[in-house]
C-alpha atoms as a PDB file:
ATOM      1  CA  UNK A   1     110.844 104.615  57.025  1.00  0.00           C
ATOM      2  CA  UNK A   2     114.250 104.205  55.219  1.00  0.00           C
ATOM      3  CA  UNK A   3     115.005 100.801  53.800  1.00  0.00           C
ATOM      4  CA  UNK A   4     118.268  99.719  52.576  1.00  0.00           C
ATOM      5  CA  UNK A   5     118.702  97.356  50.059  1.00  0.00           C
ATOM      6  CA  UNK A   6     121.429  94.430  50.313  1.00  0.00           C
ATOM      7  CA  UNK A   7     124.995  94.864  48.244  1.00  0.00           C
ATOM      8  CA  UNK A   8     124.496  94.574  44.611  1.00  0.00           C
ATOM      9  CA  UNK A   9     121.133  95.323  44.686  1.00  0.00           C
ATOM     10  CA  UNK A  10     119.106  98.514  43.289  1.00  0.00           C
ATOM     11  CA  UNK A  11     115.956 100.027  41.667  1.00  0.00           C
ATOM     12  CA  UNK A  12     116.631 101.741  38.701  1.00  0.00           C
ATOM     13  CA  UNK A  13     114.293 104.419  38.426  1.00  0.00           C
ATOM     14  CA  UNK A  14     114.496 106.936  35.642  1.00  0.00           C
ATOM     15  CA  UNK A  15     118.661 106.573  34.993  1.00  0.00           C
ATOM     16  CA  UNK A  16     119.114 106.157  38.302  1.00  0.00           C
ATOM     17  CA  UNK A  17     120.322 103.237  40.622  1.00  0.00           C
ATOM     18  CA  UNK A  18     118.986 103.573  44.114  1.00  0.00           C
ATOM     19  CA  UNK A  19     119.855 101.567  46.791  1.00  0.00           C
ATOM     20  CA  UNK A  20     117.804 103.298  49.835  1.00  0.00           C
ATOM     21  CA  UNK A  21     114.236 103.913  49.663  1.00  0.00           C
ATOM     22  CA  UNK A  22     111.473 105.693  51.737  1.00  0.00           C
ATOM     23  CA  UNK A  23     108.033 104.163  52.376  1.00  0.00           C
ATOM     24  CA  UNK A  24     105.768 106.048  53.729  1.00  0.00           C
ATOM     25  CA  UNK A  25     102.621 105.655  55.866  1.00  0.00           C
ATOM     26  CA  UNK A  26     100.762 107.940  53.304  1.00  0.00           C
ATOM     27  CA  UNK A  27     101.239 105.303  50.245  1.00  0.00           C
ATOM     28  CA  UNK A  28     104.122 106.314  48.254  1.00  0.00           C
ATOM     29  CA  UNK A  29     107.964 105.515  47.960  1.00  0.00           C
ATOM     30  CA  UNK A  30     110.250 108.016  47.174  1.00  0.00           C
ATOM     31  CA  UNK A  31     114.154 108.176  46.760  1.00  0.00           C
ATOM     32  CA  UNK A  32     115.173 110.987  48.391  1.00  0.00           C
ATOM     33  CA  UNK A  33     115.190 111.258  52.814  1.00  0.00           C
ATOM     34  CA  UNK A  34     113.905 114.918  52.317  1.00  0.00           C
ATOM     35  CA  UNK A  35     110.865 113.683  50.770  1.00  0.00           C
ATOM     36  CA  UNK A  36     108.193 115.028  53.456  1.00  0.00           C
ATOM     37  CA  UNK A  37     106.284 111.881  54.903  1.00  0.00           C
ATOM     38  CA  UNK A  38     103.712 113.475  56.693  1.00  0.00           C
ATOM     39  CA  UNK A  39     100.539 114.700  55.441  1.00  0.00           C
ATOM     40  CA  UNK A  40     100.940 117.003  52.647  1.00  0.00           C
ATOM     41  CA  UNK A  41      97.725 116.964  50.920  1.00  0.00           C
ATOM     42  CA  UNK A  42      97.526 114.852  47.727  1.00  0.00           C
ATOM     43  CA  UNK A  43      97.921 116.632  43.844  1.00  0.00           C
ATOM     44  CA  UNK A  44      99.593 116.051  40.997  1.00  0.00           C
ATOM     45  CA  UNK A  45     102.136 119.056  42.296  1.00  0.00           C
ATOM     46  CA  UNK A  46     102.773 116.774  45.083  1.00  0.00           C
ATOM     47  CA  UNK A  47     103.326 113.717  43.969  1.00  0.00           C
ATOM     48  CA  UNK A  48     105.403 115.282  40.843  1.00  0.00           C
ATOM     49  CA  UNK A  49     107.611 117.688  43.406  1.00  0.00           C
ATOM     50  CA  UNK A  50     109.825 114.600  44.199  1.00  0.00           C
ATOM     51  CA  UNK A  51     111.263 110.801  42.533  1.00  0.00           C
ATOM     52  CA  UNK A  52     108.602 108.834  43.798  1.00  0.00           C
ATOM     53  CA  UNK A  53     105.949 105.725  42.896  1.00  0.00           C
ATOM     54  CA  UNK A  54     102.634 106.417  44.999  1.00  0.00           C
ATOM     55  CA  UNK A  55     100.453 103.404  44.311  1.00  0.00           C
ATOM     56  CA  UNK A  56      97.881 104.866  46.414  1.00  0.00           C
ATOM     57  CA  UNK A  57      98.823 108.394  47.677  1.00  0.00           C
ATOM     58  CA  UNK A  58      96.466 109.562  50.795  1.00  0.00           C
ATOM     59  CA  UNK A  59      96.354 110.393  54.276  1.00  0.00           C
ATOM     60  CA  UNK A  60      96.722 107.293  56.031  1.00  0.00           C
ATOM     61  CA  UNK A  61      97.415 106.569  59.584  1.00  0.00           C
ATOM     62  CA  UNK A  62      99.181 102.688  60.179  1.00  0.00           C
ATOM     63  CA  UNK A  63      99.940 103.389  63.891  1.00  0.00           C
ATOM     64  CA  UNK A  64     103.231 102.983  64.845  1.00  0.00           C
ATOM     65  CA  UNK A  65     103.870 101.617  60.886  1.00  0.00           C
ATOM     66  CA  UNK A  66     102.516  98.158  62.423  1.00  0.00           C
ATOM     67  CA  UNK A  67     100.384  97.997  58.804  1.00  0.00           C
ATOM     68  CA  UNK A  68     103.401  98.007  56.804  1.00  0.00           C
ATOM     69  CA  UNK A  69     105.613  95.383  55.817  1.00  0.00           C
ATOM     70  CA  UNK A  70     108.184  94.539  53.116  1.00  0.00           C
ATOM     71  CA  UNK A  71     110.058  91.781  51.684  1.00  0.00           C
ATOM     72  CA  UNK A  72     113.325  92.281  50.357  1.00  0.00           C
ATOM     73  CA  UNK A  73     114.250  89.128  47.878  1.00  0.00           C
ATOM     74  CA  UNK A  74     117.224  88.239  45.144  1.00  0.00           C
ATOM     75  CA  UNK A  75     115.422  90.333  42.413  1.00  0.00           C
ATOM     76  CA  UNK A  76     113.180  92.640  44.260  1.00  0.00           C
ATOM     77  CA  UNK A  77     111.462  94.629  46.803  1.00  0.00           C
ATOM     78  CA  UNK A  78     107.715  94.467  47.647  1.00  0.00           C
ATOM     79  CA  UNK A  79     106.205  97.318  50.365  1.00  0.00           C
ATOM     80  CA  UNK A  80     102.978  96.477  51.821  1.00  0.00           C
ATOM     81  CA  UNK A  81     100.432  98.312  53.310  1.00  0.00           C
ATOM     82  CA  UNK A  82      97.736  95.947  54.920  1.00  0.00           C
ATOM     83  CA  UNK A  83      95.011  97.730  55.941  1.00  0.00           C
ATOM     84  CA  UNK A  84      96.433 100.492  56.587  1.00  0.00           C
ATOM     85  CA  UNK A  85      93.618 102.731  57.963  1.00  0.00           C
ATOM     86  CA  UNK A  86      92.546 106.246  56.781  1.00  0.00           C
ATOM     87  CA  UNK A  87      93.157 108.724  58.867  1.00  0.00           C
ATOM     88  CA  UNK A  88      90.167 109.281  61.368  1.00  0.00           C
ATOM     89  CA  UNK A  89      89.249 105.807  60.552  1.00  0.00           C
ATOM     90  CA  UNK A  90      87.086 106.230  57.756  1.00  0.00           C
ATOM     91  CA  UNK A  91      88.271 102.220  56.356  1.00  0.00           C
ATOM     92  CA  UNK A  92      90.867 100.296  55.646  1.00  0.00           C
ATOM     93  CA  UNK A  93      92.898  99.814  53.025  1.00  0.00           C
ATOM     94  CA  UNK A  94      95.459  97.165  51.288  1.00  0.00           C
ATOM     95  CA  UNK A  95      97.782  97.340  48.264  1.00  0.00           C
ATOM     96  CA  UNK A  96     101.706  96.867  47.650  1.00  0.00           C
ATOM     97  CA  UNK A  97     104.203  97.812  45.205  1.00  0.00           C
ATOM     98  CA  UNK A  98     106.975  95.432  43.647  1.00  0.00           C
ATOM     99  CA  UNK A  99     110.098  97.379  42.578  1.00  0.00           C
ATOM    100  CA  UNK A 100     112.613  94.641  40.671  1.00  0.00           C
ATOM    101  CA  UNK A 101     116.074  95.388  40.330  1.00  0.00           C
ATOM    102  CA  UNK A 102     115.376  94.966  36.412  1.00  0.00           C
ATOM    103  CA  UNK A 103     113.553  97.906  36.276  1.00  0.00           C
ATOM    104  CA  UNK A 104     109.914  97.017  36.438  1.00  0.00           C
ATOM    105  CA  UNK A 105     107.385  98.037  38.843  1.00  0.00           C
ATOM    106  CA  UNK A 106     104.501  96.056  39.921  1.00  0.00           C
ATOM    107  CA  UNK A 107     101.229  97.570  41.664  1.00  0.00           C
ATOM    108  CA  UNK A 108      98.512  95.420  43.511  1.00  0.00           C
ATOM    109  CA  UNK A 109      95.189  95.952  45.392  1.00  0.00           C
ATOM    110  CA  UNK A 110      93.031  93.939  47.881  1.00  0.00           C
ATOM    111  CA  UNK A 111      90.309  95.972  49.425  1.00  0.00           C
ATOM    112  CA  UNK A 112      90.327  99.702  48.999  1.00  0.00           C
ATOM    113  CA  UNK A 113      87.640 102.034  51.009  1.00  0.00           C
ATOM    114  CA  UNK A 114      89.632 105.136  50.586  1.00  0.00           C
ATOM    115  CA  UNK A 115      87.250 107.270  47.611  1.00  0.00           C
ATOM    116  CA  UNK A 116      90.249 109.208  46.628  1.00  0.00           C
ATOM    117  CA  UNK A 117      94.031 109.015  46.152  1.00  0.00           C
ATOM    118  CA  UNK A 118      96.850 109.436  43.749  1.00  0.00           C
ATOM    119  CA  UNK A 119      98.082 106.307  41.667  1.00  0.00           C
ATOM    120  CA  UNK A 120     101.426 106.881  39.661  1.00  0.00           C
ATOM    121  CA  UNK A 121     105.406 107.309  39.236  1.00  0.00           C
ATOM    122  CA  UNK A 122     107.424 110.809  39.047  1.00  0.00           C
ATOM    123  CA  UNK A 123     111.101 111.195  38.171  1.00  0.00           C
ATOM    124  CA  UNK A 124     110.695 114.437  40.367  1.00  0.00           C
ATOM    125  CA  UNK A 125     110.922 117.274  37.759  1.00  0.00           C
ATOM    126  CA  UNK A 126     107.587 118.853  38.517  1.00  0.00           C
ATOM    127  CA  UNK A 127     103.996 118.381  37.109  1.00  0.00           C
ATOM    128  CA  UNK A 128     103.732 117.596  33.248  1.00  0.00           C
ATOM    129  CA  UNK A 129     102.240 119.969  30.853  1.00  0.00           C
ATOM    130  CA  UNK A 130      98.475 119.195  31.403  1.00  0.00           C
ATOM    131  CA  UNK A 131      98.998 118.389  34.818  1.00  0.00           C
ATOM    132  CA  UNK A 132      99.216 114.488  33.728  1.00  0.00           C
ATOM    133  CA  UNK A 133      96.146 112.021  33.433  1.00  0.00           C
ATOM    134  CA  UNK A 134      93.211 111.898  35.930  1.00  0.00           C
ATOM    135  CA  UNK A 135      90.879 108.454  35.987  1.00  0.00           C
ATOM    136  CA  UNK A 136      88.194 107.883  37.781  1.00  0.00           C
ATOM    137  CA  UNK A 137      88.594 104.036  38.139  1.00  0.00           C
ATOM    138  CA  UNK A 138      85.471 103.506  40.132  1.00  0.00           C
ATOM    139  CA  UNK A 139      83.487 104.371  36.785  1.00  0.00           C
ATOM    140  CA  UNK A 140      85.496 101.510  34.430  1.00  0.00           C
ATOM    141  CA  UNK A 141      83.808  98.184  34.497  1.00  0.00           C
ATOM    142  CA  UNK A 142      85.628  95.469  36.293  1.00  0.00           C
ATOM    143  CA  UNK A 143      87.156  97.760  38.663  1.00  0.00           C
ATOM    144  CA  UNK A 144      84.663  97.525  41.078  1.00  0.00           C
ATOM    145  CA  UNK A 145      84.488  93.979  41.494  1.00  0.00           C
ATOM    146  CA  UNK A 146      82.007  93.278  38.597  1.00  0.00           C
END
């Protein structure tokens, strides 16, 4: 789903200004159209093959994108997916991203049921050396509602 941002506005994003972005029903935004939006599976080679900020990277299916929303204002852009359900149903989940026009990005969760996904930015130059960070956030202590 393409969204255009108004004149004068832009997310910088690793040197560079973009005024169009693509949301996706599977979590992520890139910058780039040819950014494939159907399921690809998700991994680090994924996420890192394109410019993109995946604040919860998985196979979700919001029918007919009625789950996501956004809300373009003076100083930013926030993409959210309500509920957006897996993809054979197994739960719902909801979480946004805030991109401001400053440069900073913003990520926020409600209720999550999916047990896996991909959380993080790429400037689109292929997986890091290491293959990049893994956490298991289920295991940290206040992440699970405690």
């Amino acid at each position: 789903h393409a969204l255009d941002l108004g004149a004068g506005q832009a997310v910088p994003f690793f040197g560079t200004s973009y005024t169009r972005l693509y949301a996706s029903t599977n979590g992520f935004v890139a910058f780039d159209a040819r950014t494939p939006s159907w399921w690809t599976g998700v991994s680090a080679r994924v996420h890192y093959q394109t410019a993109r900020i995946s604040p919860l990277f998985n196979d979700f299916y919001p029918k007919e994108y009625r789950h996501m929303t956004y809300l373009l204002l003076e100083d930013r852009i926030t993409i959210t997916w309500s509920e957006a359900p897996r993809y054979h149903n197994w739960g719902q989940s909801t979480f946004q991203a805030t991109m401001f026009f400053d440069g900073r990005i913003s990520l926020a969760y409600g209720d999550i049921s999916a047990r896996y996904g991909l959380v993080g930015i790429s400037a689109g130059r292929g997986e890091p050396a290491g293959g990049g960070l893994s956490t298991d956030w289920s295991r940290i202590v206040g992440c699970r509602g405690e």
